[in-house]
Protein backbone atom coordinates (compact mmCIF):
# COMPACT_ATOMS: atom_id res chain seq x y z
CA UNK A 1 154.92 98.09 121.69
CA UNK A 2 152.02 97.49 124.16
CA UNK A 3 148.25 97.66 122.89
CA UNK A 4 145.16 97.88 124.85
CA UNK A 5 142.68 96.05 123.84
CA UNK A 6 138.81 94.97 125.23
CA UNK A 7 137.19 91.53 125.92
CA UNK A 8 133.18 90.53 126.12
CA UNK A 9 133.11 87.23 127.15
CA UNK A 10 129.20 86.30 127.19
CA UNK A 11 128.41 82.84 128.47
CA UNK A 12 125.14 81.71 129.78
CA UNK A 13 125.95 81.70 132.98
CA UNK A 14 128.03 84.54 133.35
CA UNK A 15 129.15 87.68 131.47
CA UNK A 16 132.18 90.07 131.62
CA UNK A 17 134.45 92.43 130.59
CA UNK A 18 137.69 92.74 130.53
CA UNK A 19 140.95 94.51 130.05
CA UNK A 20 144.16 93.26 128.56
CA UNK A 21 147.71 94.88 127.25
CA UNK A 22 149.72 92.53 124.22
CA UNK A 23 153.37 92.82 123.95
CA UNK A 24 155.86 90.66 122.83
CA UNK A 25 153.74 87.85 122.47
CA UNK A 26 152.48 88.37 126.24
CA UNK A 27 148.67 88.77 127.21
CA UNK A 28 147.98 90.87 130.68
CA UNK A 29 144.95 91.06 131.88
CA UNK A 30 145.04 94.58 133.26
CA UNK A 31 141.31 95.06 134.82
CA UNK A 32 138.44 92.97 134.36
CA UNK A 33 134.97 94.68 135.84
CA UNK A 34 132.03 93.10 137.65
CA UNK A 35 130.90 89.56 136.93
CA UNK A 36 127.24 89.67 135.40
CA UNK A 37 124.42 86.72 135.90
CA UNK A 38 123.33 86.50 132.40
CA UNK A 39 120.00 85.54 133.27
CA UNK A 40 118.95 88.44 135.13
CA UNK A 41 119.33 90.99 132.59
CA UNK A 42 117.66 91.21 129.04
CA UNK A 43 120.15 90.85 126.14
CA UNK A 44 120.10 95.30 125.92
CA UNK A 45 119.71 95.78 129.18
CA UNK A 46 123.11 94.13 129.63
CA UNK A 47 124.58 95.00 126.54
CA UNK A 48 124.31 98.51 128.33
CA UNK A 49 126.24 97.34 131.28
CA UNK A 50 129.17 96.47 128.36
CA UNK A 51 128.83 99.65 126.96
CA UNK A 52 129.28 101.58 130.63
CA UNK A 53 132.32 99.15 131.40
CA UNK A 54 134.23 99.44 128.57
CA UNK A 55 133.72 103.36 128.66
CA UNK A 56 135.12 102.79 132.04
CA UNK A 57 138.03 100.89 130.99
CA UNK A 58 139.42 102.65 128.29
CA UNK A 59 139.38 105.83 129.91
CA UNK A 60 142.81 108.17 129.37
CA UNK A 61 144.22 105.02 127.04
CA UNK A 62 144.14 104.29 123.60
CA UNK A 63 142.23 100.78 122.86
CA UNK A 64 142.59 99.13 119.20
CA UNK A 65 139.85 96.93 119.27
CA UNK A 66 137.30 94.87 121.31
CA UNK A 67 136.45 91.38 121.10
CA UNK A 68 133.56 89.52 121.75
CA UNK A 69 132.80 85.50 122.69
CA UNK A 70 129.86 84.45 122.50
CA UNK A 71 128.48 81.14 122.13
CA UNK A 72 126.68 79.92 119.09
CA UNK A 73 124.88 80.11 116.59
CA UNK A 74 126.11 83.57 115.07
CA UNK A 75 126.73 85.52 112.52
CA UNK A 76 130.61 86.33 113.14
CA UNK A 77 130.53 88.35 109.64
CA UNK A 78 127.87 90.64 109.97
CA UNK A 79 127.85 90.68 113.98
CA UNK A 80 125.26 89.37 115.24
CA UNK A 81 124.24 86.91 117.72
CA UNK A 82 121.25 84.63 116.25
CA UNK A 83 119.11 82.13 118.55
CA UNK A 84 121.90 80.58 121.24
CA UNK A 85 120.27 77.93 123.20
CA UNK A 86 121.92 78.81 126.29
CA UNK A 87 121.26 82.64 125.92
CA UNK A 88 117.57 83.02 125.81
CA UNK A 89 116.07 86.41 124.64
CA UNK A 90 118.96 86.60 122.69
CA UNK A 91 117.42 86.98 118.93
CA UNK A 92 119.14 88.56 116.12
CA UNK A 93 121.32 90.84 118.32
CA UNK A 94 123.45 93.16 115.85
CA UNK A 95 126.20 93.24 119.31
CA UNK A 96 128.97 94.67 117.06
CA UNK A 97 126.96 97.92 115.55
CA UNK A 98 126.00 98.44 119.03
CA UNK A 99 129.20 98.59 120.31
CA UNK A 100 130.80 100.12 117.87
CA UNK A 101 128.34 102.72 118.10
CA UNK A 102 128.63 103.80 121.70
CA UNK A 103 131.88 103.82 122.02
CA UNK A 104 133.61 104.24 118.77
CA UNK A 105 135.97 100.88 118.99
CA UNK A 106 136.46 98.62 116.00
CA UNK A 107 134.54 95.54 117.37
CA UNK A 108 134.46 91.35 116.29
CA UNK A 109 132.58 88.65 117.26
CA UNK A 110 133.49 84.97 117.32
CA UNK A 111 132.12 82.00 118.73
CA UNK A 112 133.18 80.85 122.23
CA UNK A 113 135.47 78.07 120.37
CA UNK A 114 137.12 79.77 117.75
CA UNK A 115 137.76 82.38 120.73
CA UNK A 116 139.32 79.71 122.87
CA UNK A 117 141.54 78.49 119.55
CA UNK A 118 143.13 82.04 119.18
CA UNK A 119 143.45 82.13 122.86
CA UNK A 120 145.56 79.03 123.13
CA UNK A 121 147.27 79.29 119.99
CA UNK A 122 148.66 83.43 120.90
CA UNK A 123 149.20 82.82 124.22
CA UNK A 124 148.69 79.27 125.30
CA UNK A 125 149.85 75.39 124.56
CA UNK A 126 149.33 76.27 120.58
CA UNK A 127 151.44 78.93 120.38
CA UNK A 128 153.97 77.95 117.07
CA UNK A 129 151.31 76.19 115.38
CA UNK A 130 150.55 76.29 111.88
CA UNK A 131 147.35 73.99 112.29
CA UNK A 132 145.80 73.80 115.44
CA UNK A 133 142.40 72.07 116.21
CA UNK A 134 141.14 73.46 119.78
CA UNK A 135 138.31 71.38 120.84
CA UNK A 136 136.68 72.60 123.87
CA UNK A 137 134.98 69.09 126.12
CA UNK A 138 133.42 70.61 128.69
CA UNK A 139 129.34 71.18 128.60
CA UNK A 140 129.83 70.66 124.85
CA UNK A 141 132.07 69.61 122.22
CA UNK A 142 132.83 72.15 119.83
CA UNK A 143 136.15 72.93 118.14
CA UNK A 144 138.36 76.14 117.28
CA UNK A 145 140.31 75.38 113.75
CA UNK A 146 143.66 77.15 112.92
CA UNK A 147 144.67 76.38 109.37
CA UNK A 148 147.09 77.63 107.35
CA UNK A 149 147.94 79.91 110.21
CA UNK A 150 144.50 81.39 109.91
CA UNK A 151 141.28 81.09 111.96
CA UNK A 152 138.73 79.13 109.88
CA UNK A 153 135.16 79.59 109.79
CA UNK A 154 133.76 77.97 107.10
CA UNK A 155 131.50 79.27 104.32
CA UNK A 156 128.36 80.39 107.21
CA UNK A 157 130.70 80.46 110.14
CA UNK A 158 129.72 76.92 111.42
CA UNK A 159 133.19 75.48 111.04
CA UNK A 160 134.04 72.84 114.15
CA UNK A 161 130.73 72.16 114.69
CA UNK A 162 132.56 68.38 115.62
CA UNK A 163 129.97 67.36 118.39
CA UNK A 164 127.40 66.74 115.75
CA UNK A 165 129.35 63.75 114.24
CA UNK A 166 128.17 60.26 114.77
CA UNK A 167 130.74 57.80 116.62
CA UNK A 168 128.16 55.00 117.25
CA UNK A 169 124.57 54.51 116.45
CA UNK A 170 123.60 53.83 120.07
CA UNK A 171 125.28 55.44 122.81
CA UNK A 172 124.13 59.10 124.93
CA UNK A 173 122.44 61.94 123.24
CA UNK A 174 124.72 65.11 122.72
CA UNK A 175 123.88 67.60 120.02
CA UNK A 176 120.66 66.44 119.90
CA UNK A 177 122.12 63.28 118.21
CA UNK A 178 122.26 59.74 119.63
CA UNK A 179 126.18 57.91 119.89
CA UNK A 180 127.31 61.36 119.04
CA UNK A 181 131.02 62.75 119.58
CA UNK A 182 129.45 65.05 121.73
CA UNK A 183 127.70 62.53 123.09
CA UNK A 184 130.19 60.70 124.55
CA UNK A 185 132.90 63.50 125.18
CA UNK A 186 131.24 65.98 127.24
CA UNK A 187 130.51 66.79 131.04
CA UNK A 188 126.40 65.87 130.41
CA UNK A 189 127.02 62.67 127.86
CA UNK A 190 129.61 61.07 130.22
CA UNK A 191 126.85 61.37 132.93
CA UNK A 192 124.46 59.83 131.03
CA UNK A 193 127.45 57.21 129.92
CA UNK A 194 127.73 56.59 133.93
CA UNK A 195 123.99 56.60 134.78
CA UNK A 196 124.19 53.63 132.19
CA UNK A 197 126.72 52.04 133.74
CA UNK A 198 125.14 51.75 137.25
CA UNK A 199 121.60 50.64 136.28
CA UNK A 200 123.23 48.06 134.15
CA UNK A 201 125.78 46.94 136.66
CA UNK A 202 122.70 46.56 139.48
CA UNK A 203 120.97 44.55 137.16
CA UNK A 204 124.19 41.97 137.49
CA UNK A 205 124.29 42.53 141.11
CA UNK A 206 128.01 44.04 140.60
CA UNK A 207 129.14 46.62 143.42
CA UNK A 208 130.95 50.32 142.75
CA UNK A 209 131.24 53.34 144.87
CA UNK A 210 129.55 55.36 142.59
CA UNK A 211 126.39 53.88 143.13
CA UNK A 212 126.34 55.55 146.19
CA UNK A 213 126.24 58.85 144.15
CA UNK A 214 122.87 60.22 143.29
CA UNK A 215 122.84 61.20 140.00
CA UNK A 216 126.67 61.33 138.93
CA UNK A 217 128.23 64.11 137.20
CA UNK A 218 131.03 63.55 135.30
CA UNK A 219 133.36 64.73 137.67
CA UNK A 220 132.19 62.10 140.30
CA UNK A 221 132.72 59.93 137.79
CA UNK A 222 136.25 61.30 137.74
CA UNK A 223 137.19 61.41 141.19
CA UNK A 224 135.56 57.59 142.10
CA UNK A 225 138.08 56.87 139.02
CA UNK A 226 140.92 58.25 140.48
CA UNK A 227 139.81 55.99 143.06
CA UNK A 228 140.30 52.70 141.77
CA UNK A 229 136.53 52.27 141.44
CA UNK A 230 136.15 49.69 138.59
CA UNK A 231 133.23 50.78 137.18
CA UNK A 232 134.03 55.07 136.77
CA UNK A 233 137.58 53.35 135.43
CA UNK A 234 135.12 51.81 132.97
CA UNK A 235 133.38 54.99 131.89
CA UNK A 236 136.56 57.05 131.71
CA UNK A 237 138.16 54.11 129.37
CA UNK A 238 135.08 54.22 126.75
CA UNK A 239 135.15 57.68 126.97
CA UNK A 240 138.76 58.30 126.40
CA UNK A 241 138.69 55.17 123.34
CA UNK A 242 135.59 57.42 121.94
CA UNK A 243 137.92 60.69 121.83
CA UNK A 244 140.62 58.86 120.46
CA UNK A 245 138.05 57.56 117.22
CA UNK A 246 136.87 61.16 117.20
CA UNK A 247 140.50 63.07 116.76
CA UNK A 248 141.51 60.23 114.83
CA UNK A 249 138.67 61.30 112.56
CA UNK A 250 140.05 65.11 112.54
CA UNK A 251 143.66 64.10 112.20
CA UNK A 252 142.89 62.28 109.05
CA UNK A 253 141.24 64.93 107.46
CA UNK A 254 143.33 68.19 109.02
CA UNK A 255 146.41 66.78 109.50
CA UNK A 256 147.11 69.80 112.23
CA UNK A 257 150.66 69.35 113.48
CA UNK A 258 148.88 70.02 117.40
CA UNK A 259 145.23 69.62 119.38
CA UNK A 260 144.45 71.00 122.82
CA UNK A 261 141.68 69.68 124.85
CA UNK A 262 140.29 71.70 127.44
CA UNK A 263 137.91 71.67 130.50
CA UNK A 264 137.76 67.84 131.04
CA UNK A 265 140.82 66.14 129.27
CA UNK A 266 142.61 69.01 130.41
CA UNK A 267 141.58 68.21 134.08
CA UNK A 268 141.79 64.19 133.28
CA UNK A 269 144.97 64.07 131.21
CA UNK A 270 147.06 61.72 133.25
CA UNK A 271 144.11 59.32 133.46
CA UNK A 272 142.74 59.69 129.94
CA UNK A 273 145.97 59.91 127.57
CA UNK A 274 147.20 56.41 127.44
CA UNK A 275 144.10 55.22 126.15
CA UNK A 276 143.26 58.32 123.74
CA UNK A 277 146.45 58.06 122.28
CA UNK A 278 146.25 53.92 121.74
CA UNK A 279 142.82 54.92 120.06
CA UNK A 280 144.44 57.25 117.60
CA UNK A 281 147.17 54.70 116.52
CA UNK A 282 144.56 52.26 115.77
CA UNK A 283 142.57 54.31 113.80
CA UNK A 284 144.88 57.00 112.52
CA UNK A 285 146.94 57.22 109.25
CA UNK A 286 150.49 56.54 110.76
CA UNK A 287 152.62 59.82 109.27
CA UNK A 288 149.24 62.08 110.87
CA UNK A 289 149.73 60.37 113.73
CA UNK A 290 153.24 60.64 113.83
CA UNK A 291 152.68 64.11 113.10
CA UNK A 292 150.50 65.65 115.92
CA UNK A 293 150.82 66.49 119.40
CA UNK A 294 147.93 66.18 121.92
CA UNK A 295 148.11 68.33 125.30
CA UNK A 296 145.64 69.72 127.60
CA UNK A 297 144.67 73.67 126.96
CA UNK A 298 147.57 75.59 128.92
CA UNK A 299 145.37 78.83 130.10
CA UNK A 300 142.53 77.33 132.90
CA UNK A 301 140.79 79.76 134.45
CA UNK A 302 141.95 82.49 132.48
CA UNK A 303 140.74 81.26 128.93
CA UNK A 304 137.55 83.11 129.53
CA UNK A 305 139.21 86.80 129.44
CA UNK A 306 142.02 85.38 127.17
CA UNK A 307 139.28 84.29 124.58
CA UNK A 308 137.67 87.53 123.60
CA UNK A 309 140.53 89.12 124.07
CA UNK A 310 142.31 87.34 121.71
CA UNK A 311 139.39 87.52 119.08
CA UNK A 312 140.23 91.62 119.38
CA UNK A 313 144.18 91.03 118.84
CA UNK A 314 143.79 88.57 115.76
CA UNK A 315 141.44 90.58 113.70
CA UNK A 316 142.68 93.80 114.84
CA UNK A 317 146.34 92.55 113.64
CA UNK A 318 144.73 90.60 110.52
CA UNK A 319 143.21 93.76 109.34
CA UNK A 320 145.66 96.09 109.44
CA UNK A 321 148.12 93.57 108.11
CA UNK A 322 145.87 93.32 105.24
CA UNK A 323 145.23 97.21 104.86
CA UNK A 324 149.66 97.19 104.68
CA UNK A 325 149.34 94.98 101.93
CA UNK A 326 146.82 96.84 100.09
């Protein structure tokens, strides 16, 4: 049977919502209204631009539930959006009462990984998991956990908070820590990896290509790569040994049967796997190893509407399961 069902995908940069229909195992994204600019609008201000959309969209249908992504911190129990550091202005914001108020819909809220983990593991390359470890490597490193068949959260909701470990006691600043996994495995450490790289290769009067690049992201980094430039080659390898020590870290503990990497692995795979997966041998308990598959996140440039949808259609199907039971 198809359900309706409402996503609010807030990001610092942009904001929207959309529209989506489940059935058999299939997520449509049926309508999807104007994209916001976060930053222009006050948190109520465009909280009320939600509230007129999704009035909007659910017009002459039935919705079951509306889902919100949001990044962190948060309070996914009690609905509300703390202190993100990307969504200034954004204090203490009780988003689900306030939804649920103007328009009536049952309403959760999940962080912007965990989102991303139910969206890949419904609909995307996790889909037949049991445990699933989504980790997202894109402006951050965060990770979604699906354990047990469940999302996990942890005792305050900060479950996958993986960024913050420590690989190395020197390396680039991620998380706010120094040789973090974050650090190294993100689109702003692997810059700072490359900016490295160049002073420290003028210094020994080496050539690349990408010191022709003013200030590097890592996607220059990628493409001079691609390019047979020695020294982005270089980056990418320490970068791709440094995910394979941290998922051979999460592999040992979890033991999830699969992981999917988004944003830049996802991009980078072909380049990046060979070494990642040499990493995880090395370090890795053999049967986990043996044990897990690694792929790129399947959804792309649909993950944003996919992930708050998907935080409506697992706790509006968790809930009522659990209602059945009791």
């Amino acid at each position: 049977m198809k359900k309706y069902y409402i996503g609010v995908d807030i990001g610092g940069t942009t904001s929207r919502v959309s529209l989506g229909s489940s059935e058999n195992g299939l997520l449509v994204i049926e309508d999807q209204k104007e994209i916001y600019t976060t930053k222009q609008y006050t948190p109520h201000a465009l909280i009320d631009k939600f509230i007129t959309d999704i009035q909007e969209l659910s017009q002459n249908i039935k919705v079951e539930a509306i889902g919100i992504s949001c990044g962190g911190p948060l309070d996914s129990k009690r609905g509300i959006i703390l202190s993100p550091p990307n969504l200034i202005g954004w204090d203490h914001i009780k988003i689900v009462d306030i939804l649920e108020k103007h328009t009536g819909i049952p309403t959760r809220l999940t962080n912007d990984a965990n989102a991303s983990a139910l969206a890949e593991w419904i609909y995307g390359a996790g889909v037949g998991a049991a445990n699933m470890i989504f980790l997202t490597f894109g402006t951050g490193m965060g990770a979604g956990l699906i354990l047990n068949g469940k999302l996990y959260e942890g005792t305050t909701g900060m479950a996958g908070e993986v960024g913050h470990i420590r690989l190395e006691h020197y390396g680039p600043v991620g998380y706010g820590k120094m040789g973090s996994f974050e650090g190294f495995c993100s689109g702003g450490g692997i810059a700072q990896l490359g900016q490295s790289r160049i002073l420290e290769a003028k210094q020994q009067g080496l050539k690349s290509s990408l010191m022709n690049v003013e200030s590097p992201t890592a996607k220059d980094i990628a493409i001079h790569a691609e390019n047979q430039d020695p020294l982005a080659q270089e980056v990418y390898q320490e970068v791709s040994e440094k995910l394979g020590s941290g998922l051979s870290i999460l592999i040992d503990i979890l033991n999830p049967d699969c992981i999917v990497i988004g944003s830049i692995y996802q991009r980078n795979e072909a380049m990046m796997k060979e070494a990642v997966m040499n990493q995880i041998k090395k370090e890795a308990l053999q049967e986990a190893y043996e044990a897990v598959t690694i792929k790129g996140a399947k959804l792309g440039d649909e993950l944003g509407n996919f992930a708050a949808i998907s935080v409506a259609v697992y706790y509006e199907e968790n809930e009522q399961h659990a209602s059945t039971i009791l």
